[in-house]
Protein backbone atom coordinates (compact mmCIF):
# COMPACT_ATOMS: atom_id res chain seq x y z
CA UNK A 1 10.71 -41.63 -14.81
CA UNK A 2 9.52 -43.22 -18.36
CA UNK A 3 12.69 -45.42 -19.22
CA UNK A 4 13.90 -44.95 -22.75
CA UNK A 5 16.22 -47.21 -24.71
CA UNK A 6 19.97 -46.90 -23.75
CA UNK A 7 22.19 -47.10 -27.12
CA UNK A 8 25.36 -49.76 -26.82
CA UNK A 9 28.18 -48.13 -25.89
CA UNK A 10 31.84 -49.70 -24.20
CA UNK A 11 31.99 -46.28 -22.13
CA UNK A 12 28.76 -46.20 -20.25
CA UNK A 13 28.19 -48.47 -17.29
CA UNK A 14 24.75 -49.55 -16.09
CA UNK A 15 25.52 -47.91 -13.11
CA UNK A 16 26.07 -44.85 -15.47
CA UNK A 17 22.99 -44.42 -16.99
CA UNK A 18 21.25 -44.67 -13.60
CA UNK A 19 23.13 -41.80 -12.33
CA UNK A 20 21.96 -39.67 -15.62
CA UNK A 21 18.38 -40.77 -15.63
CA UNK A 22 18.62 -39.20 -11.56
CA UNK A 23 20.11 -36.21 -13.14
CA UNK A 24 17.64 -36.22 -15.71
CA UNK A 25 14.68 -36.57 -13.32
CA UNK A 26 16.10 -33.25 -11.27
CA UNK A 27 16.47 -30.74 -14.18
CA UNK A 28 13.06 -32.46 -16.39
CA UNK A 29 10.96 -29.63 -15.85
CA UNK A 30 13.58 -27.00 -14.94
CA UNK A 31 13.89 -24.24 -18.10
CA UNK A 32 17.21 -24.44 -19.27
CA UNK A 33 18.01 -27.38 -17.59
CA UNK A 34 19.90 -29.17 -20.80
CA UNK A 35 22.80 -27.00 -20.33
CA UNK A 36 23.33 -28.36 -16.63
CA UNK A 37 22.23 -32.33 -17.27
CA UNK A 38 24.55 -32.61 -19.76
CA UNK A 39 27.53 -31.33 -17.70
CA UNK A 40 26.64 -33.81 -15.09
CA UNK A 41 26.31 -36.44 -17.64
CA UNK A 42 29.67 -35.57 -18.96
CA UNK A 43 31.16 -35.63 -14.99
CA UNK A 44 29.71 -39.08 -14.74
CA UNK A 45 30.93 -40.67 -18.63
CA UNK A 46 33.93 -38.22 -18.99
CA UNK A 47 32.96 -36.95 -22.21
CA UNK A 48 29.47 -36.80 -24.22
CA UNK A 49 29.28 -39.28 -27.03
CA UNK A 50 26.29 -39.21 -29.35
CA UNK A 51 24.43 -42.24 -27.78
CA UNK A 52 24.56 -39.70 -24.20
CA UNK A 53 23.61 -36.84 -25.67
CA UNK A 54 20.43 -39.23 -27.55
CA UNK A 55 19.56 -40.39 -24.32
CA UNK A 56 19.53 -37.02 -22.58
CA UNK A 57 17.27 -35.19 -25.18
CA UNK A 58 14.51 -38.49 -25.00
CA UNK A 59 15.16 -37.59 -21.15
CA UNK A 60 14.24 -34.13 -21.16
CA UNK A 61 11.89 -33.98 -24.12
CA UNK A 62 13.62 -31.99 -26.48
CA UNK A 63 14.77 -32.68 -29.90
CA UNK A 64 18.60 -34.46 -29.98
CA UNK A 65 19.37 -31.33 -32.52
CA UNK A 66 18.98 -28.98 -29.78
CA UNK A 67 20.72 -31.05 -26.71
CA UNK A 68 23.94 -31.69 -29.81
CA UNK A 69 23.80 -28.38 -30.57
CA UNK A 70 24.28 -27.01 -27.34
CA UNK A 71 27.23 -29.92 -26.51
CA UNK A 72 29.04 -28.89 -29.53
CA UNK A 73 29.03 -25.26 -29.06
CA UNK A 74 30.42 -24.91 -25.71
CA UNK A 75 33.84 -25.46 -24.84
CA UNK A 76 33.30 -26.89 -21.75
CA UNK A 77 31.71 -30.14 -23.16
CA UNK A 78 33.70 -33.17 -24.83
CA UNK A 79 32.52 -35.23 -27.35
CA UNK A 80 35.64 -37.42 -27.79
CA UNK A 81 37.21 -39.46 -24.41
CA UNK A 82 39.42 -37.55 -22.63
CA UNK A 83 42.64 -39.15 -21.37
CA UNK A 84 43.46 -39.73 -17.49
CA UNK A 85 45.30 -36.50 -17.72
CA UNK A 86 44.31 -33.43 -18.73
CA UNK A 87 47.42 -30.75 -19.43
CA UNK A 88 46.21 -27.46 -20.34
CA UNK A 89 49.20 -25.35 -21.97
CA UNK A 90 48.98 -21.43 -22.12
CA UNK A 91 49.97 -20.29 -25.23
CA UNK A 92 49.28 -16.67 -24.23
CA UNK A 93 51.62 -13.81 -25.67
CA UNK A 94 53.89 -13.94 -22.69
CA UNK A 95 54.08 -17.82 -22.90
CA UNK A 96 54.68 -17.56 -26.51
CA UNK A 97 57.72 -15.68 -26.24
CA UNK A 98 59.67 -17.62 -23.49
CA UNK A 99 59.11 -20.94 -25.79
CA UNK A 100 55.64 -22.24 -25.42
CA UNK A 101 56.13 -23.82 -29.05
CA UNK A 102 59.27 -25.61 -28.31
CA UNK A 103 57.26 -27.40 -25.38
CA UNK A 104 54.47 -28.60 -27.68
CA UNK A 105 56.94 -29.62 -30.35
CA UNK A 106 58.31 -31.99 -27.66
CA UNK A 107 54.96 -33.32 -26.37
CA UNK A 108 53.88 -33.96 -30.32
CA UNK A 109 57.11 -35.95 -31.08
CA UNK A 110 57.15 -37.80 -27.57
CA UNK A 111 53.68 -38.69 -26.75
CA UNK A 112 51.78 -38.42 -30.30
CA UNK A 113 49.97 -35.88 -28.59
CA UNK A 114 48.65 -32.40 -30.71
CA UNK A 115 46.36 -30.10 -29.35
CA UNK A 116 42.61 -31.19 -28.62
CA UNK A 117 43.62 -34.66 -28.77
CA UNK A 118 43.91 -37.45 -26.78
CA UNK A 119 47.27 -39.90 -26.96
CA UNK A 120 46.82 -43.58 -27.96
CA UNK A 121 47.07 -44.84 -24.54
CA UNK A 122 44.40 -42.79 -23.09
CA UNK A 123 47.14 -41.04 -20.63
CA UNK A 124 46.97 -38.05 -21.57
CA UNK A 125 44.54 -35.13 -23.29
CA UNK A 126 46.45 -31.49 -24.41
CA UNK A 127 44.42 -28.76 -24.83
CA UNK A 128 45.74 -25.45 -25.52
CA UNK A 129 44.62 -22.39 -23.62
CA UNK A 130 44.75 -18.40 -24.42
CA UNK A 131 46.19 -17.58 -20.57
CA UNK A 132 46.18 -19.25 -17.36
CA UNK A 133 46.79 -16.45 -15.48
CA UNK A 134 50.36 -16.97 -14.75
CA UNK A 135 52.19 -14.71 -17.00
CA UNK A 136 55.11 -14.13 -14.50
CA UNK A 137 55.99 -17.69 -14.25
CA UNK A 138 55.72 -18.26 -18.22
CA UNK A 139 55.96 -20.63 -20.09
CA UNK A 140 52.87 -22.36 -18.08
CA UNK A 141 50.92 -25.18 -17.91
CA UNK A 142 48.52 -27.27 -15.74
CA UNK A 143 48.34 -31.04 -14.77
CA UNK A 144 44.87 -32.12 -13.78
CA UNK A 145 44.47 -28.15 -12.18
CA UNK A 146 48.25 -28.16 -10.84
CA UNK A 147 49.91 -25.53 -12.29
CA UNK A 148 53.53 -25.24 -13.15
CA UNK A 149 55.75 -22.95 -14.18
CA UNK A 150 59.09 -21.67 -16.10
CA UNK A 151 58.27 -24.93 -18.08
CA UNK A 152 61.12 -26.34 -20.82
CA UNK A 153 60.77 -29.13 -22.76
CA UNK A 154 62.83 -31.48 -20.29
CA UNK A 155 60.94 -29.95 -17.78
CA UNK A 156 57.81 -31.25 -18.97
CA UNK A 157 58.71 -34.66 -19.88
CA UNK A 158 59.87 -35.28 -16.02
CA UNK A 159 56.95 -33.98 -15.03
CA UNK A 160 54.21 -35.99 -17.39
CA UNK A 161 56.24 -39.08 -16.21
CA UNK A 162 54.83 -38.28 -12.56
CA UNK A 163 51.26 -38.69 -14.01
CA UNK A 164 51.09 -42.81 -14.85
């Protein structure tokens, strides 16, 4: 594979980049295959900053307009660092109701932490989710895919400090 300049950046590893150029080299000639190198990028960085997503578009020979395009529309790409963490809260109808805002409150005045962001300390990332599926145990929310339920604000502070 033609190497092309890697941008600085304090996130990527050398190591890094030679797992993406691999990634690139699978899904080159592969229609579509932007879509899928980037998500593997992103497994291998943890999010996509612009230097990645660069890097990925010299990669598979398309213009960086059309590899940022596509990492800004979907949802399930990250363009900012994500913290060690990641609590998804549902904030779903039946959620709503049985105090989903009261938890949220708690996490903003505890941990600096509003939805879509990332705390200073790169513990922990909130994102806020339509359902999770768990409507009977609401109010609900995940810790890195564990899900718990009948969540209160004390509740969730004892168990965020399980997550160092």
């Amino acid at each position: 594979m033609q190497r092309y300049f890697r941008p600085e950046n304090k996130d990527i590893r050398e190591d890094m980049w030679q797992e993406v150029d691999g990634i690139v080299r699978v899904y080159r000639n592969k229609s579509g295959g932007i879509t899928q190198v980037l998500r593997e990028a992103q497994d291998v960085v943890g999010y996509l900053p612009v230097e990645l997503i660069d890097y990925v578009a010299a990669g598979m020979n398309i213009p960086k307009s059309e590899a940022f395009g596509i990492a800004s529309f979907y949802s399930l790409f990250s363009l900012k660092p994500k913290g060690r963490h990641i609590i998804r809260i549902c904030t779903g109808t039946a959620c709503y109701i049985k105090g989903v805002r009261e938890i949220l409150n708690r996490l903003e005045q505890v941990y600096e932490l509003k939805d879509g962001e990332t705390d200073s300390r790169g513990r922990f990332s909130l994102e806020s989710v339509r359902c999770l599926g768990a409507c009977g145990l609401a109010p609900v929310m995940t810790v890195n895919g564990r899900t718990y339920g009948t969540i209160t604000p004390e509740r969730v502070m004892n168990i965020l400090e399980e997550h160092p």
